[in-house]
Protein backbone atom coordinates (compact mmCIF):
# COMPACT_ATOMS: atom_id res chain seq x y z
CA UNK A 1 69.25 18.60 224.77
CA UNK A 2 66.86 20.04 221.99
CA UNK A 3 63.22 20.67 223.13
CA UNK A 4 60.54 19.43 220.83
CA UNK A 5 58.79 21.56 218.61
CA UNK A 6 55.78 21.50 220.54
CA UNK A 7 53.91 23.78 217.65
CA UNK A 8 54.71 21.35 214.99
CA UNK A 9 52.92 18.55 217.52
CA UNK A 10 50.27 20.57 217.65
CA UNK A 11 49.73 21.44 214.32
CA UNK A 12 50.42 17.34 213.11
CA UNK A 13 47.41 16.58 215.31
CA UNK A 14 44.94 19.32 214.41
CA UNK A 15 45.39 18.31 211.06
CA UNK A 16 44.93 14.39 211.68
CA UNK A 17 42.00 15.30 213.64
CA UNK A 18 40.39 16.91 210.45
CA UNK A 19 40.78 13.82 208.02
CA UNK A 20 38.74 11.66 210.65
CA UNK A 21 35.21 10.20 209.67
CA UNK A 22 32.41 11.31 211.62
CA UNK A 23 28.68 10.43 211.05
CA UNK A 24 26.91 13.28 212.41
CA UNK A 25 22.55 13.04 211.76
CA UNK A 26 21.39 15.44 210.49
CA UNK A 27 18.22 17.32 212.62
CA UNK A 28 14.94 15.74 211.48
CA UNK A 29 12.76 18.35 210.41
CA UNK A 30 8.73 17.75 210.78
CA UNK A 31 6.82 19.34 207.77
CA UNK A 32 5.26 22.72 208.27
CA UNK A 33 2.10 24.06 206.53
CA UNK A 34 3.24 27.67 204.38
CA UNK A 35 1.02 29.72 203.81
CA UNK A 36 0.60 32.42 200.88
CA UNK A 37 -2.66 35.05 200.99
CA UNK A 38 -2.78 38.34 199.74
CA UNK A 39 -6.37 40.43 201.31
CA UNK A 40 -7.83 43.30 199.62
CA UNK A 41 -11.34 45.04 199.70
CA UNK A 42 -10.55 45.17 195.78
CA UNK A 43 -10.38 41.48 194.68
CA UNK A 44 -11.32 38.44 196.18
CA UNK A 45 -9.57 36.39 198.18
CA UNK A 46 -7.59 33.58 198.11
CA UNK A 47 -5.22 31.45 200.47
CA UNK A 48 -2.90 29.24 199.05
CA UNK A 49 -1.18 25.76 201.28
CA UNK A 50 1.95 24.04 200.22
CA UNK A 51 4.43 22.42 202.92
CA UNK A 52 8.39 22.79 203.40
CA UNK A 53 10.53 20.34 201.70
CA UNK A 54 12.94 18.18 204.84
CA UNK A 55 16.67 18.87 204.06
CA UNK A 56 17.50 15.22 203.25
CA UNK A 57 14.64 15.11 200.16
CA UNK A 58 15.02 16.92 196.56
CA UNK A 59 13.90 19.92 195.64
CA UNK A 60 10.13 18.50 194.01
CA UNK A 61 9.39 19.70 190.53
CA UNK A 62 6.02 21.56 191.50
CA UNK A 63 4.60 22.87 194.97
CA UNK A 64 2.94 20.27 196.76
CA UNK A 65 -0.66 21.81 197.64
CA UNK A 66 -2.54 21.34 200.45
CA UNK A 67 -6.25 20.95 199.46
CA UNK A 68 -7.47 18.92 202.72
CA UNK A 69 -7.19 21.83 205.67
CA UNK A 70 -9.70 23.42 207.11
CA UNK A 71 -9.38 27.33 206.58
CA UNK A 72 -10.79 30.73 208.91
CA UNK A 73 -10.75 34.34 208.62
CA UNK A 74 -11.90 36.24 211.31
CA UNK A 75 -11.87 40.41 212.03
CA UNK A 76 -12.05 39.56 215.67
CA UNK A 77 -15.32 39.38 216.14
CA UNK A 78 -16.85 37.23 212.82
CA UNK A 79 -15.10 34.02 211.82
CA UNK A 80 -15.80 32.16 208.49
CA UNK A 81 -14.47 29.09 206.78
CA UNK A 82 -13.09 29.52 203.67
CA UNK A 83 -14.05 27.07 200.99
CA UNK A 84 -12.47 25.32 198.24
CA UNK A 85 -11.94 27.80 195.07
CA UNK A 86 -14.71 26.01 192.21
CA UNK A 87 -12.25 27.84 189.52
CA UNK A 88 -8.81 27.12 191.17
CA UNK A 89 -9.04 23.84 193.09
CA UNK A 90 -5.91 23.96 194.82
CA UNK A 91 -7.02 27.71 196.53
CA UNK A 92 -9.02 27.95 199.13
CA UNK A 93 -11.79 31.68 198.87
CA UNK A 94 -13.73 33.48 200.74
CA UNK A 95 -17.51 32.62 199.73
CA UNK A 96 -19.69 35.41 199.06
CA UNK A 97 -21.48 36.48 202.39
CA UNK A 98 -22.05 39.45 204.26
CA UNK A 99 -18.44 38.96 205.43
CA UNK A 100 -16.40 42.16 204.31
CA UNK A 101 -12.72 42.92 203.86
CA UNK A 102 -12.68 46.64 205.46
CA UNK A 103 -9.89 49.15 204.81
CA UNK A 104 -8.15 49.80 207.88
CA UNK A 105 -9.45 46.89 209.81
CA UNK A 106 -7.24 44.19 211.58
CA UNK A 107 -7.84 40.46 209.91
CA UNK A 108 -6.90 37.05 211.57
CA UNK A 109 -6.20 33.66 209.78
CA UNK A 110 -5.86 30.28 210.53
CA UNK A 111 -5.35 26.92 208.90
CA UNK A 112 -5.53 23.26 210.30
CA UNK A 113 -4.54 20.36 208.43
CA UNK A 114 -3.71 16.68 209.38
CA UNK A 115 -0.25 15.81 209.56
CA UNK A 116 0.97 19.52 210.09
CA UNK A 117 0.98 22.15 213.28
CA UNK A 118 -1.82 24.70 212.84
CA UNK A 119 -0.67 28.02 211.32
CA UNK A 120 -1.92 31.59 212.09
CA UNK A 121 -1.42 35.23 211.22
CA UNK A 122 -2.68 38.57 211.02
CA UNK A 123 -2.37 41.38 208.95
CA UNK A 124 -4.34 45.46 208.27
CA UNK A 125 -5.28 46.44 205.68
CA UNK A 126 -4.43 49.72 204.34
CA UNK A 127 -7.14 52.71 205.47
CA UNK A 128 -6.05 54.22 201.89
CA UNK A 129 -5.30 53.71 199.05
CA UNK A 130 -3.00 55.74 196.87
CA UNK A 131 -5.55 56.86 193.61
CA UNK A 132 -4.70 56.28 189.98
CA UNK A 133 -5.76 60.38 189.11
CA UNK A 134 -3.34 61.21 192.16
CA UNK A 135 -0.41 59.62 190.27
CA UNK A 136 1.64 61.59 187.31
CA UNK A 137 2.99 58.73 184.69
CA UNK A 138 5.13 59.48 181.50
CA UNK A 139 6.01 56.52 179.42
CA UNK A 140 8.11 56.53 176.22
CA UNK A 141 9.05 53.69 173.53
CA UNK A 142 11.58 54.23 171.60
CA UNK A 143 12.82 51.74 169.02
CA UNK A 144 16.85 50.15 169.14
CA UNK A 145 16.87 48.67 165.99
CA UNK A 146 15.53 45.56 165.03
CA UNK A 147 12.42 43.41 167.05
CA UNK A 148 14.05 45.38 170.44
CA UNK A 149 12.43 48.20 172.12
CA UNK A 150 13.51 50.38 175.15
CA UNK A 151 10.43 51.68 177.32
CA UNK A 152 10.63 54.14 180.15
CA UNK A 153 8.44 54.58 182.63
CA UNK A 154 8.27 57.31 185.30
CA UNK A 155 5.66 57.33 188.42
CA UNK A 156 5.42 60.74 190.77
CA UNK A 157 3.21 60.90 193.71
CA UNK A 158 2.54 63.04 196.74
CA UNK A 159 2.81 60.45 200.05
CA UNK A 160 0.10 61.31 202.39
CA UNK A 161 1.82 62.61 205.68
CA UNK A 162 1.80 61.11 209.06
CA UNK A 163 1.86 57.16 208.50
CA UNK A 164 4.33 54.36 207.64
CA UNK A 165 3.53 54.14 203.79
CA UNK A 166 4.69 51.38 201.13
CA UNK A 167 3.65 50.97 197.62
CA UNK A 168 3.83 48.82 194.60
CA UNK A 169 3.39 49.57 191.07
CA UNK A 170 3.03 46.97 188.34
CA UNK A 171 2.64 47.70 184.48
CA UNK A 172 1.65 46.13 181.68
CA UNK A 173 1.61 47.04 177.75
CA UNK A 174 -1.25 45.97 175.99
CA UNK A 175 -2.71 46.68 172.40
CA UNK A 176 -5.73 48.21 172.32
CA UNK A 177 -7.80 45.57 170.83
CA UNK A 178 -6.87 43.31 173.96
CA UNK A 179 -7.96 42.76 177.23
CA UNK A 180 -5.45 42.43 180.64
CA UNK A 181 -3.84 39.52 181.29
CA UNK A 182 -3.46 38.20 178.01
CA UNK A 183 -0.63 35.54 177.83
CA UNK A 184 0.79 38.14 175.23
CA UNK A 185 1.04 41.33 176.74
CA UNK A 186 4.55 42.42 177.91
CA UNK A 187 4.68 42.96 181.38
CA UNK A 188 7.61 45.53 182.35
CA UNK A 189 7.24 44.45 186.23
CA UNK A 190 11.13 45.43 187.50
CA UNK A 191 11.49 43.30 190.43
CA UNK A 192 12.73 44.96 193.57
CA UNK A 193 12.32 48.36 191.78
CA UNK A 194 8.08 47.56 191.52
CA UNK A 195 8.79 48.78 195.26
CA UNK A 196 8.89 51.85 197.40
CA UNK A 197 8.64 53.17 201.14
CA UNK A 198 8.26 56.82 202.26
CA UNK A 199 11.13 56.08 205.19
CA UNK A 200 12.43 59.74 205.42
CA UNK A 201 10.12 60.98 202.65
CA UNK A 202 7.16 61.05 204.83
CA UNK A 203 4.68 63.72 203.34
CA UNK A 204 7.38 64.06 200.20
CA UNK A 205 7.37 63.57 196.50
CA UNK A 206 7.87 59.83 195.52
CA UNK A 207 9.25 58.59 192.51
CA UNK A 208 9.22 54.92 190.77
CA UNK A 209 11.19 54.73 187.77
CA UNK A 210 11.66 51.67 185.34
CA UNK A 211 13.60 51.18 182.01
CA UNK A 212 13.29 48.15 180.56
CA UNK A 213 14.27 46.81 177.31
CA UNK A 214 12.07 44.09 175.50
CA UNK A 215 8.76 43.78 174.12
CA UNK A 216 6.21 43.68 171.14
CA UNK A 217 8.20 46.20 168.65
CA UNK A 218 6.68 48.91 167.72
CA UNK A 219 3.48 49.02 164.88
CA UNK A 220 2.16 52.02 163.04
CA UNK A 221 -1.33 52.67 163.46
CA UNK A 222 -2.00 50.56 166.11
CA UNK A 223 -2.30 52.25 169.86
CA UNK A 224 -0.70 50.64 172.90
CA UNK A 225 -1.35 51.57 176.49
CA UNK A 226 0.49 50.93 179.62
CA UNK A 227 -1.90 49.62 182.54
CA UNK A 228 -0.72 49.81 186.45
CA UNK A 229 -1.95 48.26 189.05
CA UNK A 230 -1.07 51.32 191.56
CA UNK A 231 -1.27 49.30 195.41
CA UNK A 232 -1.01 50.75 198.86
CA UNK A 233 0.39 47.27 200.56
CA UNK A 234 1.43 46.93 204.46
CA UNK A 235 4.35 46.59 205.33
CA UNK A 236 4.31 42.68 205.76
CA UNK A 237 3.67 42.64 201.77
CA UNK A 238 6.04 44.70 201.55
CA UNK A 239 8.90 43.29 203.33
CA UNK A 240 7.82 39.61 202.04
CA UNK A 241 8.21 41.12 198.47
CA UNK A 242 11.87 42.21 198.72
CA UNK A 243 13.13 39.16 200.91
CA UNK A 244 11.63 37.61 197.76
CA UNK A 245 13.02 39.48 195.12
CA UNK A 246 16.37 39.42 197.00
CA UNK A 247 16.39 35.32 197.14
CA UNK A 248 18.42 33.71 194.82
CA UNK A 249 17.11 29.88 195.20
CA UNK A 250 14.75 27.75 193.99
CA UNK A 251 12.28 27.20 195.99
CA UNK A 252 12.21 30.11 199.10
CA UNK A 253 10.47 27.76 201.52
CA UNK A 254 11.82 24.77 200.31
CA UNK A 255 14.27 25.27 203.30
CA UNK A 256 14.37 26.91 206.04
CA UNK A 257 15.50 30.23 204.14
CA UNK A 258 15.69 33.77 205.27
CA UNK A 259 12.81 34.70 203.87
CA UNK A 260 10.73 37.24 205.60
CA UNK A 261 7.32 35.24 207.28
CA UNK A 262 4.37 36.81 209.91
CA UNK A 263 3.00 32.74 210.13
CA UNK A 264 3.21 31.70 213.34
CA UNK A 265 3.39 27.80 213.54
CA UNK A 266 4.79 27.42 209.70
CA UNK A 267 6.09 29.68 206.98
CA UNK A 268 4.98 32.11 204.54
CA UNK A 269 2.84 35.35 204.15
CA UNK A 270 -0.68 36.79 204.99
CA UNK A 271 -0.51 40.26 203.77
CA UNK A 272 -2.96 42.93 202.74
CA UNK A 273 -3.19 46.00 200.05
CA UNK A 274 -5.31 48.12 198.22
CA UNK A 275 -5.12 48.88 194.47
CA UNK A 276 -6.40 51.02 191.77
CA UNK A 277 -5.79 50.96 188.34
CA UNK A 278 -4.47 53.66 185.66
CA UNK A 279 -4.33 53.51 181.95
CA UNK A 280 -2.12 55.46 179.89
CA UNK A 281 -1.68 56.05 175.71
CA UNK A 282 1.96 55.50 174.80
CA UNK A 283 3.12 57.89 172.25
């Protein structure tokens, strides 16, 4: 007598098995607090609140801010509340006090807020900075026909020896009858490349190179400078940064991404640098 195809059988009722229904719930997810705060003995300070977004709800158009919590910094031995920003209402700032932000001094946060788990985190900031006369920078414009314009932009730097060291360089282009951070300046930030780490380089040469293409075109008679904001950051800014950069969503905390966070209790980033800032004539 023929035997069965018993690998037929089996296949008939793997595949039956794979058309069935099931209703499986999906894990309920309780809202957690994320937190974003950048510290440096260079500008003031500010902590931002939102909250993740649950898996079953949409995306929402805007962050939803947390202006209710209650806010400390502390260096271990001094704790103060932050208060509510006068100028940016959904920020939270360190008042002025005798309360400094110290370079190479450890800082600890924390953040309580009905409804949510409290948060906490810690970060150093940087014991130095990397100065804006100890960087070499060569920029060139050159025009590609048209409106279009192709800048390039060369950094060189000594690192200084015997430390984990990372760095971020932002520039600008302004004319030079306006101020920083005018909605009209052309900002030639370049992502993941704004970055770099002396990982096998300590004590080396460092380069940061950007060519971008874009801008105001060039005009005759009228000068234009590139501005960078040279930083020293730790290595939690760092890393945060490029998990960032690398992200290819929406909203990064929206879900439960892989998106580098030092927040214990919720999400997000307190992170520290130091920063300087060069000014250089195009020609």
């Amino acid at each position: 007598m023929k035997q069965p195809n018993y690998i037929f059988v089996l296949i008939a009722v793997l595949f039956s098995a794979c058309w069935e229904k099931a209703d499986v719930p999906l894990p309920r997810q309780e809202p957690k607090m994320v937190l974003a705060a950048f510290l440096s003995p260079e500008d003031t300070f500010r902590v931002y609140l939102t909250n993740t977004n649950p898996i079953q709800a949409a995306l929402p158009d805007s962050p939803n801010f947390i202006t209710n919590a209650m806010v400390f910094l502390s260096d271990g031995q001094d704790t103060v509340q932050l208060q509510t920003d006068p100028i940016i209402n959904k920020a939270y700032v360190l008042p002025n006090s005798s309360f400094p932000i110290l370079p190479g001094k450890t800082y600890y946060l924390q953040a309580k807020a009905n409804g949510y788990p409290s948060i906490s985190a810690k970060c150093t900031v940087p014991k130095y900075k990397l100065p804006a006369q100890g960087v070499v920078t060569n920029v060139y414009r050159y025009s590609t026909g048209g409106s279009d314009t192709l800048t390039n932009i060369w950094h060189t730097w000594i690192d200084l020896a015997g430390s984990k060291d990372y760095y971020r360089i932002n520039n600008w282009i302004i004319d030079s009858n306006r101020v920083l951070n005018t909605m009209n300046d052309f900002q030639l930030s370049a992502g993941a490349g704004e970055f770099v780490s002396d990982v096998d380089q300590d004590g080396g040469k460092l380069e940061m190179r950007m060519d971008r293409f874009g801008g105001a075109s060039i005009e005759f008679g009228v000068d234009r400078y590139m501005v960078s904001y040279i930083m020293s950051v730790d290595e939690n800014y760092y890393r945060y940064h490029l998990s960032i950069f690398n992200y290819s969503g929406d909203l990064p905390f929206g879900f439960q991404e892989n998106i580098y966070t030092n927040v214990s209790g919720g999400l997000g980033i307190f992170a520290a640098y130091r920063k300087d800032i060069k000014r250089v004539l195009i020609k």
